[in-house]
C-alpha atoms as a PDB file:
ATOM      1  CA  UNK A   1      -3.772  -3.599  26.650  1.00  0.00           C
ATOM      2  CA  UNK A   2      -1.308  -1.087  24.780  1.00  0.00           C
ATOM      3  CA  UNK A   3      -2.629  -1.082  20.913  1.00  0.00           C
ATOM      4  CA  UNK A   4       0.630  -0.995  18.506  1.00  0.00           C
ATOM      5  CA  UNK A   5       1.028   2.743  17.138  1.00  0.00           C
ATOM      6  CA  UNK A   6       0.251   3.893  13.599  1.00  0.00           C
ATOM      7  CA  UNK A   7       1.549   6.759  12.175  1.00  0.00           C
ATOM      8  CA  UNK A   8      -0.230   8.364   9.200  1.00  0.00           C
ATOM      9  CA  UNK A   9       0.532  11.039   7.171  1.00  0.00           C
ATOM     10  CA  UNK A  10      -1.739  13.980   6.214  1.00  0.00           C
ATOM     11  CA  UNK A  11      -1.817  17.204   4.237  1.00  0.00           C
ATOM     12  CA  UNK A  12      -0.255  18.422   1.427  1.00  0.00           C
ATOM     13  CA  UNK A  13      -2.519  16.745  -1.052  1.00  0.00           C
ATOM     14  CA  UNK A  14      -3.177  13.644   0.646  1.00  0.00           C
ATOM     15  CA  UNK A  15      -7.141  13.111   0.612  1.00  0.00           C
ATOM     16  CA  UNK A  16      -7.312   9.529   2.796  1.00  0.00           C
ATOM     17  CA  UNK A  17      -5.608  10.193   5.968  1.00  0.00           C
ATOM     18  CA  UNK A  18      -8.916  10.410   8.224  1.00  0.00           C
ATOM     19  CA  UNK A  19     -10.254   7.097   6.609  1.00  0.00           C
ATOM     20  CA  UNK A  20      -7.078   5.423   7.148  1.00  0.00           C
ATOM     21  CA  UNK A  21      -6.654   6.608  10.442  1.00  0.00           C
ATOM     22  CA  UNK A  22     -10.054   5.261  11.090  1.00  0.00           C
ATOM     23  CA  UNK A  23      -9.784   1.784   9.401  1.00  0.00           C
ATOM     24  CA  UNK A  24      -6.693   1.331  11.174  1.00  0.00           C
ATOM     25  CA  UNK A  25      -8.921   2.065  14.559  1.00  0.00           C
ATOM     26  CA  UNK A  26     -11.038  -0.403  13.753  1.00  0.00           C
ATOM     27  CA  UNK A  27      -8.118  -3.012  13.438  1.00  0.00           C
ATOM     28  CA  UNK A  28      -7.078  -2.279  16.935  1.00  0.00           C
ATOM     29  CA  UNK A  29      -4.693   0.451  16.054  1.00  0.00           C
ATOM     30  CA  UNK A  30      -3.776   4.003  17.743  1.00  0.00           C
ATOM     31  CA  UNK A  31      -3.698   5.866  14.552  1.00  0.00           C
ATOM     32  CA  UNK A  32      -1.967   9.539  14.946  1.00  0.00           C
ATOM     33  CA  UNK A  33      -2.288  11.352  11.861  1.00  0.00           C
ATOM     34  CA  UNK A  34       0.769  13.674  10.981  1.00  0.00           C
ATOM     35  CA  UNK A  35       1.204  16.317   8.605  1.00  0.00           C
ATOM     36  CA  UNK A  36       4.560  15.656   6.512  1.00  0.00           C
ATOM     37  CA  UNK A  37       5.748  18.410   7.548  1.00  0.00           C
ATOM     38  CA  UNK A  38       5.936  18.038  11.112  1.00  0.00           C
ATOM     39  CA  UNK A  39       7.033  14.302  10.687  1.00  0.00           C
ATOM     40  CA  UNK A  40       9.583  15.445   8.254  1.00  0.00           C
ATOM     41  CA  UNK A  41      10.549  18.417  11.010  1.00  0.00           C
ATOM     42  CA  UNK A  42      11.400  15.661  13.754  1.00  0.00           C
ATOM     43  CA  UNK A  43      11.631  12.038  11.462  1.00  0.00           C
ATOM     44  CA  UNK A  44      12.879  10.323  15.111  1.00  0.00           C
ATOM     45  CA  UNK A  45       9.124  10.918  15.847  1.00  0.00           C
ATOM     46  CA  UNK A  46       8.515   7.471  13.212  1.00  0.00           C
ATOM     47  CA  UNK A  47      10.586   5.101  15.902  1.00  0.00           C
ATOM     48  CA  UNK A  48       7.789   5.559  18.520  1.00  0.00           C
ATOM     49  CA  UNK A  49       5.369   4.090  16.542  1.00  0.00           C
ATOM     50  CA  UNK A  50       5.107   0.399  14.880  1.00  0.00           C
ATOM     51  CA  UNK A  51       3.579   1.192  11.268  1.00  0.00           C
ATOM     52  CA  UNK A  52       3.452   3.937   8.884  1.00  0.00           C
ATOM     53  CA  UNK A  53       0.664   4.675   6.693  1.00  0.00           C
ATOM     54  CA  UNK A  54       1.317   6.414   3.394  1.00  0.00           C
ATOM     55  CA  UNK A  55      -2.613   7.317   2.649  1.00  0.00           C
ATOM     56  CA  UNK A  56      -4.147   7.223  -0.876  1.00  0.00           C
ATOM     57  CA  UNK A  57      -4.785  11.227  -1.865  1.00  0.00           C
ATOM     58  CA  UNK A  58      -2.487  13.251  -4.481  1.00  0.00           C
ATOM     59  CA  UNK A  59       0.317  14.370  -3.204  1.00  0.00           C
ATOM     60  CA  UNK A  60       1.459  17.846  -4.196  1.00  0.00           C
ATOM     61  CA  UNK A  61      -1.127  17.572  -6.543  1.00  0.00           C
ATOM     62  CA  UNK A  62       1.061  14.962  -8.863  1.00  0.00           C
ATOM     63  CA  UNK A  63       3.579  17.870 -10.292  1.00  0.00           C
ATOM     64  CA  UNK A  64       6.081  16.113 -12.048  1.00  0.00           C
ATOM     65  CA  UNK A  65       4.800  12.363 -11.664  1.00  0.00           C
ATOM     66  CA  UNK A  66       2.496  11.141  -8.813  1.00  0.00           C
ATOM     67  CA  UNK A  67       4.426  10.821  -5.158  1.00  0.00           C
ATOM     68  CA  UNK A  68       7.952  12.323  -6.727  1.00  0.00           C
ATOM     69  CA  UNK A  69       7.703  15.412  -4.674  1.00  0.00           C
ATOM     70  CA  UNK A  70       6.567  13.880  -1.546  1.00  0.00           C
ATOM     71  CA  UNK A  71       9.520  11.159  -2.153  1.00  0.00           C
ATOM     72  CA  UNK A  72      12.214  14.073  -2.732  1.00  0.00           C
ATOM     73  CA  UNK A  73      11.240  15.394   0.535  1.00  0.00           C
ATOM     74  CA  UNK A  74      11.203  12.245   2.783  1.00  0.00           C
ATOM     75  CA  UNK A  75      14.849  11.516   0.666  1.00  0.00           C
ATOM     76  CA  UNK A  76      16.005  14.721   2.067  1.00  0.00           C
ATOM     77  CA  UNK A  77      14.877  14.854   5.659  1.00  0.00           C
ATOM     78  CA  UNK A  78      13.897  11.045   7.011  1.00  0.00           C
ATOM     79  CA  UNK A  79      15.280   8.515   4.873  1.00  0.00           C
ATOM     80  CA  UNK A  80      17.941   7.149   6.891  1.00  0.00           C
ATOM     81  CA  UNK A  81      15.520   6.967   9.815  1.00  0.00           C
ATOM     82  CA  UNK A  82      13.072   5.360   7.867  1.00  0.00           C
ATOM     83  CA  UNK A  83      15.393   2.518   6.198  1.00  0.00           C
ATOM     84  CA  UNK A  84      16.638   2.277  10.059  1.00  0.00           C
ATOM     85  CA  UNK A  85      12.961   1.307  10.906  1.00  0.00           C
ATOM     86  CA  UNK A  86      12.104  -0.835   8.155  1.00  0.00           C
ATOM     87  CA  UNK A  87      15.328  -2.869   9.175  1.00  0.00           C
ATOM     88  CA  UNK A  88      13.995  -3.318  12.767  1.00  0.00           C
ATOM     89  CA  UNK A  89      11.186  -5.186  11.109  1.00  0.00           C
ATOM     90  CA  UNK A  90       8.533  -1.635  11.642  1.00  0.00           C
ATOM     91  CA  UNK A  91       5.672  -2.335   8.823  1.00  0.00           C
ATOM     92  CA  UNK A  92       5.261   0.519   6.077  1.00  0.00           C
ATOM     93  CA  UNK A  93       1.835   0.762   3.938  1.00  0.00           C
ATOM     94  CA  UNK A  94       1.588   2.966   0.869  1.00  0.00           C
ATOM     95  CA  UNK A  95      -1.848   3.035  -0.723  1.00  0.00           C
ATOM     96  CA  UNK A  96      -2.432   4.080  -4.057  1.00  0.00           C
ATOM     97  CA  UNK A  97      -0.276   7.684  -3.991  1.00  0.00           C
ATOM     98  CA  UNK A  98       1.556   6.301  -1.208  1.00  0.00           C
ATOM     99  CA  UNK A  99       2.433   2.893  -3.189  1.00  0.00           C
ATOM    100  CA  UNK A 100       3.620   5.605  -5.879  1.00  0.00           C
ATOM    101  CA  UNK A 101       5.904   7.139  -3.416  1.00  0.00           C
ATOM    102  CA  UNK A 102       7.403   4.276  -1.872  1.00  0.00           C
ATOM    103  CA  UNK A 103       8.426   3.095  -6.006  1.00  0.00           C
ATOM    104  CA  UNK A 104       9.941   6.509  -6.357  1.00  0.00           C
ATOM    105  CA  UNK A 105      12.209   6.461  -3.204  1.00  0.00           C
ATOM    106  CA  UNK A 106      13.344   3.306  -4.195  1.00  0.00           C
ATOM    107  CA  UNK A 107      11.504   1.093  -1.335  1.00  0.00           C
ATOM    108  CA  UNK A 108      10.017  -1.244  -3.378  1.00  0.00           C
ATOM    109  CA  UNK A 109      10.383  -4.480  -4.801  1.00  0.00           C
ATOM    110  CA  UNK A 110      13.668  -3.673  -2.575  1.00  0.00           C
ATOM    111  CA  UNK A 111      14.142  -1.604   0.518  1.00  0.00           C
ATOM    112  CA  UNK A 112      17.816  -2.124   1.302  1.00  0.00           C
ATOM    113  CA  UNK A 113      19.893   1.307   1.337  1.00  0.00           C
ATOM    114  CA  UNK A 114      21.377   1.190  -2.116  1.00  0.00           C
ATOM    115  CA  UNK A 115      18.981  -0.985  -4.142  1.00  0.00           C
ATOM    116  CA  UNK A 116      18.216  -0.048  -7.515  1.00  0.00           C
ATOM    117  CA  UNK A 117      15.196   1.147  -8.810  1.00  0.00           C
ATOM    118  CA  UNK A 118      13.782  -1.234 -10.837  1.00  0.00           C
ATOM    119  CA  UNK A 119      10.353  -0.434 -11.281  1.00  0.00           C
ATOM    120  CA  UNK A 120       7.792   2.571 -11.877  1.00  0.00           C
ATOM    121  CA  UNK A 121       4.395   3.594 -11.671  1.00  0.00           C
ATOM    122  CA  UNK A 122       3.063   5.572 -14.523  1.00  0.00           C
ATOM    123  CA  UNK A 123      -0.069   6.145 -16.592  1.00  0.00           C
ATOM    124  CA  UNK A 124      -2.837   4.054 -17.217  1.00  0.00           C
ATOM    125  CA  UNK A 125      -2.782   1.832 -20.304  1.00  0.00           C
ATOM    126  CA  UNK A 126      -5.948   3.313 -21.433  1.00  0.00           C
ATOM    127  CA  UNK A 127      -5.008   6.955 -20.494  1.00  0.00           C
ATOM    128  CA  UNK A 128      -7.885   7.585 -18.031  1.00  0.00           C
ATOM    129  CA  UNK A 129      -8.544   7.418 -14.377  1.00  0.00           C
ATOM    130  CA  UNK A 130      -9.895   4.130 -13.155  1.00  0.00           C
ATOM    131  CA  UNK A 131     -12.584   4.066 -10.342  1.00  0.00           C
ATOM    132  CA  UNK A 132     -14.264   0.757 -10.059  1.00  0.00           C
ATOM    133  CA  UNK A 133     -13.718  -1.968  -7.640  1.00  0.00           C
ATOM    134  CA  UNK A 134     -11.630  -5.069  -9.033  1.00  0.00           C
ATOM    135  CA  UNK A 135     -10.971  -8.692  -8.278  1.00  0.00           C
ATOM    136  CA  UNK A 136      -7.457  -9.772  -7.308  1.00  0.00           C
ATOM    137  CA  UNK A 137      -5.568 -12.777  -6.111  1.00  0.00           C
ATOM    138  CA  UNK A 138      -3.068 -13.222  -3.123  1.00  0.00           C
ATOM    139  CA  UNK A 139       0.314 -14.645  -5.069  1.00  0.00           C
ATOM    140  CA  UNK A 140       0.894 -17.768  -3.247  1.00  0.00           C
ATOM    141  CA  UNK A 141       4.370 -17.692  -4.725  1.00  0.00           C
ATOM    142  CA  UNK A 142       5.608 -14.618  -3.415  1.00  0.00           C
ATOM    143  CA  UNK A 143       7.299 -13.130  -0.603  1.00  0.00           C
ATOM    144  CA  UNK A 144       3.818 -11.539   0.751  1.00  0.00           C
ATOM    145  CA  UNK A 145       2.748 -15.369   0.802  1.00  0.00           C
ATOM    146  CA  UNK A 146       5.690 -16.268   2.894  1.00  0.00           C
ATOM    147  CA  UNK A 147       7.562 -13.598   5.030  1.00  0.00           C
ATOM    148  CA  UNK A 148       4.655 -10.606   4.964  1.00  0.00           C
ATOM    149  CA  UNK A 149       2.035 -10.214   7.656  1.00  0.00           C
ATOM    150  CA  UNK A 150      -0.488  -8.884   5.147  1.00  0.00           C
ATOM    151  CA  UNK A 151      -2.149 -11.660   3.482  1.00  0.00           C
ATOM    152  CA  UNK A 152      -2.585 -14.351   5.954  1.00  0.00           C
ATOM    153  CA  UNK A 153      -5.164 -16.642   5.503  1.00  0.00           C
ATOM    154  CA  UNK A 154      -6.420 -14.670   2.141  1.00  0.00           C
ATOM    155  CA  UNK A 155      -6.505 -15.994  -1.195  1.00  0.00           C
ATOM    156  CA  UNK A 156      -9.076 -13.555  -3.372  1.00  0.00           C
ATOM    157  CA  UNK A 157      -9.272 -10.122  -2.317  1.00  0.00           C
ATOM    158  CA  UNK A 158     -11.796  -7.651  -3.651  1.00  0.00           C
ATOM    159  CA  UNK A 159     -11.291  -4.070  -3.045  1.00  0.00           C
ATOM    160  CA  UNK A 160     -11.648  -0.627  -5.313  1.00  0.00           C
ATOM    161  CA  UNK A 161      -8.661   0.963  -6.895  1.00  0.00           C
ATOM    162  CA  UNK A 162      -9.115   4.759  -7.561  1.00  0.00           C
ATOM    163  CA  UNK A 163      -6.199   6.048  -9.747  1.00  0.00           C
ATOM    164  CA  UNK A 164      -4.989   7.793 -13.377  1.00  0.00           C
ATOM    165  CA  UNK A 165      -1.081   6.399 -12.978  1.00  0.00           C
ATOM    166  CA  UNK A 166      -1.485   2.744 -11.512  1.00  0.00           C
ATOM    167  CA  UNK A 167       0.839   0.980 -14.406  1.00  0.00           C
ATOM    168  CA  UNK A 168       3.511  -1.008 -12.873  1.00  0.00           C
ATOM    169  CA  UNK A 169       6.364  -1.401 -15.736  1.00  0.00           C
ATOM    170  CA  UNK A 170       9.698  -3.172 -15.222  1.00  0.00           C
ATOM    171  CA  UNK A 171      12.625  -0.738 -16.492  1.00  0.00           C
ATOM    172  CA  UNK A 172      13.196  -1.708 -20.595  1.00  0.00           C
ATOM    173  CA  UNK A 173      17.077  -2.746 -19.257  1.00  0.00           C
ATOM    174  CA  UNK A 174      16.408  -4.617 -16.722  1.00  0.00           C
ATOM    175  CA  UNK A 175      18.013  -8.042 -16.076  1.00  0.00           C
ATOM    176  CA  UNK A 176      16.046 -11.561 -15.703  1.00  0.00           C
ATOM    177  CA  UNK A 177      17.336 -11.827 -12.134  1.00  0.00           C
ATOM    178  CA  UNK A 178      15.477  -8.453 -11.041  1.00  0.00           C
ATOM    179  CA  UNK A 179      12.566  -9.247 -13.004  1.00  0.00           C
ATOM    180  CA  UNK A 180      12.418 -12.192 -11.225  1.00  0.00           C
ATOM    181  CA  UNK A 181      12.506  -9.801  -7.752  1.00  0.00           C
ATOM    182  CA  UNK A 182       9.432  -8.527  -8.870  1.00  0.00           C
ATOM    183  CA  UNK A 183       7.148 -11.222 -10.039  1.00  0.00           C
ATOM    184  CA  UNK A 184       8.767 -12.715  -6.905  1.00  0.00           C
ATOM    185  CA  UNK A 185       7.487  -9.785  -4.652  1.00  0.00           C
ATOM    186  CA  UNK A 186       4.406  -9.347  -6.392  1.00  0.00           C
ATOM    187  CA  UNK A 187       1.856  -9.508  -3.546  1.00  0.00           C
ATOM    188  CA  UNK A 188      -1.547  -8.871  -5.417  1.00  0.00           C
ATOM    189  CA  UNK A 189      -2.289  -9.814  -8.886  1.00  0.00           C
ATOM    190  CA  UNK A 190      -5.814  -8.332 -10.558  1.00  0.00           C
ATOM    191  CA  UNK A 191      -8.088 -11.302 -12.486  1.00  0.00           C
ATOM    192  CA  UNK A 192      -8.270  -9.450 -15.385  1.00  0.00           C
ATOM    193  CA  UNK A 193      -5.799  -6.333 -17.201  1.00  0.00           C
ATOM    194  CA  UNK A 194      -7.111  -3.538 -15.706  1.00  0.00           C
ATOM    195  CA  UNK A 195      -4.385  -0.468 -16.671  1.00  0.00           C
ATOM    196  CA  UNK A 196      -1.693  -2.653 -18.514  1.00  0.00           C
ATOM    197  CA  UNK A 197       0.011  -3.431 -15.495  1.00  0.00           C
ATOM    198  CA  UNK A 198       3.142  -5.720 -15.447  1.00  0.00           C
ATOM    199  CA  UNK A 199       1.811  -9.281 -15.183  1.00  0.00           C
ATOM    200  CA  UNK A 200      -1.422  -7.540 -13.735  1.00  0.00           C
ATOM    201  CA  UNK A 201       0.468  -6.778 -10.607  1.00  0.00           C
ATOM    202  CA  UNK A 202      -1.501  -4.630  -8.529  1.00  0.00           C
ATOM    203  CA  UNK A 203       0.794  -4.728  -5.299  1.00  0.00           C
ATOM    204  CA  UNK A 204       4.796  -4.638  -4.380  1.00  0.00           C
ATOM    205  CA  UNK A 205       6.494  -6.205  -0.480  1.00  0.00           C
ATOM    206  CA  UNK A 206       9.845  -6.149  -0.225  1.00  0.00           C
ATOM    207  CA  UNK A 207      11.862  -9.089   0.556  1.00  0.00           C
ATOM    208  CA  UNK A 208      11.681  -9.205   4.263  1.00  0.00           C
ATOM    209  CA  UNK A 209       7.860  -8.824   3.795  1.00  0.00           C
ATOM    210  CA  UNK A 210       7.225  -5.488   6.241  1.00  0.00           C
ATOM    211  CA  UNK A 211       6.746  -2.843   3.463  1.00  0.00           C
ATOM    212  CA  UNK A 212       3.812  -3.434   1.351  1.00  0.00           C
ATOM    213  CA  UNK A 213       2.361  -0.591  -1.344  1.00  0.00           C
ATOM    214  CA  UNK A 214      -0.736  -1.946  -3.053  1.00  0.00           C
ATOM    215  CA  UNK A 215      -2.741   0.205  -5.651  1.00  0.00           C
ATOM    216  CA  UNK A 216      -6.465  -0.809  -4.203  1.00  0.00           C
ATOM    217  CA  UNK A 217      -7.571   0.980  -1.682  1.00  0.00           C
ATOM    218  CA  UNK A 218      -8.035  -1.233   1.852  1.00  0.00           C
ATOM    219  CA  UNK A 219      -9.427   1.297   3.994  1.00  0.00           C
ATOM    220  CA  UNK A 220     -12.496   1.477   1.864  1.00  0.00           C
ATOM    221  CA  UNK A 221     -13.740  -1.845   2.314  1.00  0.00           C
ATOM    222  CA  UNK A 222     -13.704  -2.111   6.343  1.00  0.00           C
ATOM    223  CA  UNK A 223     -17.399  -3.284   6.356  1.00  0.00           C
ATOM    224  CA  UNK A 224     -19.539  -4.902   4.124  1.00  0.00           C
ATOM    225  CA  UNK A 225     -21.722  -2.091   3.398  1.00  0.00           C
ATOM    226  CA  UNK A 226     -19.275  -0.321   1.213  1.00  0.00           C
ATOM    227  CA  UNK A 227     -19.136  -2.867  -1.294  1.00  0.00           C
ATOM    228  CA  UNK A 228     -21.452  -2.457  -4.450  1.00  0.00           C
ATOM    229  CA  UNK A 229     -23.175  -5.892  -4.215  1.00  0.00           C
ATOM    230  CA  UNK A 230     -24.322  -5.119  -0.389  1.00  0.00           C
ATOM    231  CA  UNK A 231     -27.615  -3.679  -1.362  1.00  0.00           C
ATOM    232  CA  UNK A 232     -28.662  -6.268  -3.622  1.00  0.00           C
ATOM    233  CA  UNK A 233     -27.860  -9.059  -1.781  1.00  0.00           C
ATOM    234  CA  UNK A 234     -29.298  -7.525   1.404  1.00  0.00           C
ATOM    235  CA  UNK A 235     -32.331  -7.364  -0.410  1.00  0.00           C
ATOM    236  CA  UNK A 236     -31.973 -11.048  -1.027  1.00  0.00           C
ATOM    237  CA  UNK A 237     -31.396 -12.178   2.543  1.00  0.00           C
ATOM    238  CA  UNK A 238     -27.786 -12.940   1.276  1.00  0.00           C
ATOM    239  CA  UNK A 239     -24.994 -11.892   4.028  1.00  0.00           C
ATOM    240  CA  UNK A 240     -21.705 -11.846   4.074  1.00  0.00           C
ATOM    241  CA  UNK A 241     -19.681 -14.541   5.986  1.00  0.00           C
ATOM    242  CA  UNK A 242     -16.202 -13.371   5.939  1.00  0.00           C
ATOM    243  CA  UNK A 243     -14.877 -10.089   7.036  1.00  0.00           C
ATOM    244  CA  UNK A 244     -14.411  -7.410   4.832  1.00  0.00           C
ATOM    245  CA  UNK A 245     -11.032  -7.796   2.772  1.00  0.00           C
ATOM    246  CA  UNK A 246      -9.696  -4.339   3.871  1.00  0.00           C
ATOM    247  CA  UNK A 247     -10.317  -4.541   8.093  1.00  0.00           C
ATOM    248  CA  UNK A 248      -8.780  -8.231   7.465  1.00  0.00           C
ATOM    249  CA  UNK A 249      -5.661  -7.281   5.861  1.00  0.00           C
ATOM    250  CA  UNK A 250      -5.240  -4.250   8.150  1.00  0.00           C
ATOM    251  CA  UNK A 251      -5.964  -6.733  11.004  1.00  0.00           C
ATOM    252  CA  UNK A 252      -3.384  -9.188   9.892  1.00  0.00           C
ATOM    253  CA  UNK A 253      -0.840  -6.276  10.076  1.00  0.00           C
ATOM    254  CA  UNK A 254      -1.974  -6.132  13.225  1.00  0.00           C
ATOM    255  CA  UNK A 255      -1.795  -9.610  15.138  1.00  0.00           C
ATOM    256  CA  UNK A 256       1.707  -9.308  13.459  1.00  0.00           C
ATOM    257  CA  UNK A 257       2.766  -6.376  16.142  1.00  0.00           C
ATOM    258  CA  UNK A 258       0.402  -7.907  19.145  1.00  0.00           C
END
């Protein structure tokens, strides 16, 4: 049985391409990690394959704002291609740095060529880099409810967000209708305010559903022995039942391509 390809992008100050790669194995991927610059030396490369991963990491070490320079350079040599695949219905996932670089070339809420930056990711509301594992909800409302692969069948997700400029803020002048795109397209809302977020939104699709960018990290909870309460409740006898909220979202985006 041919697996549907992943692409996903290394080097340059990305830090989670091998464990994406890998937790995208594990959903019944082909994961081919690519350094940007030999993606963004032959960009037709991205039509071969049926998702690209935009890994967690720091991307040219966050000069100027996290994911700008890594957005410049996929604006300058790949962004045609890559609104070509995103309109053949191709999935796109930006984690953490990559969410930030998706919001910077414009991709998200919208990913139409032209759409207008509405939204941006910038520093924590209490200045300092969060690493802790957090409690979300699925938006039943939103587009990632209806249209996006992603979330099927999930309601609470529980993953761990690792990251100093996670703040999602609407743009001071924006209009009602386009705030309404966002709260619309809001995939992932945390239970509680954990950097100040807009309406604690922790995660962005775009209206036809295929490009997701989510601030938690999915690739780190792929079994159950990552997450914190494992040991204790091992100890207990307690197991458990589902499967880990990471492999099943990346396996969602999955069965979407089989």
């Amino acid at each position: 049985m041919i697996r549907p390809r992943a692409i996903v992008l290394s080097g340059d100050g990305i830090n989670c391409s091998n464990e994406t790669a890998f937790a995208l194995e594990q959903a019944g991927f082909e994961a081919v990690i690519s350094h940007t610059s030999e993606l963004l030396a032959k960009p037709k490369q991205l039509l071969k394959s049926e998702l690209l991963a935009l890994p967690g990491g720091f991307s040219f070490g966050d000069e100027i704002a996290s994911g700008k320079v890594l957005a410049v350079k996929i604006r300058h040599r790949m962004l045609e291609v890559l609104h070509s695949y995103i309109e053949k219905g191709n999935l796109v996932l930006g984690i953490c740095n990559g969410f930030q670089t998706l919001v910077q070339l414009g991709l998200l809420p919208s990913s139409e060529e032209g759409s207008e930056s509405i939204v941006s990711l910038t520093h924590n509301s209490g200045g300092r880099f969060i690493n802790r594992w957090v409690e979300m909800t699925v938006n039943a409302d939103s587009a990632s409810k209806t249209s996006s692969p992603f979330f099927k069948g999930l309601d609470k997700i529980s993953l761990p967000i690792r990251h100093g400029e996670g703040r999602i803020q609407v743009r001071p002048d924006a209009k009602d209708e386009a705030v309404a795109i966002v709260n619309e397209r809001a995939a992932l809302n945390y239970d509680e305010d954990v950097n100040g977020s807009f309406e604690k939104i922790a995660a962005l699709t775009n209206g036809k559903g295929n490009v997701l960018g989510l601030m938690p990290h999915p690739e780190a909870y792929i079994r159950h022995s990552q997450h914190p309460a494992f040991p204790s409740l091992k100890r207990k006898g307690i197991t458990f039942e589902s499967m880990p909220d990471g492999l099943a979202i990346l396996k969602n985006a999955h069965a979407s391509l089989s």
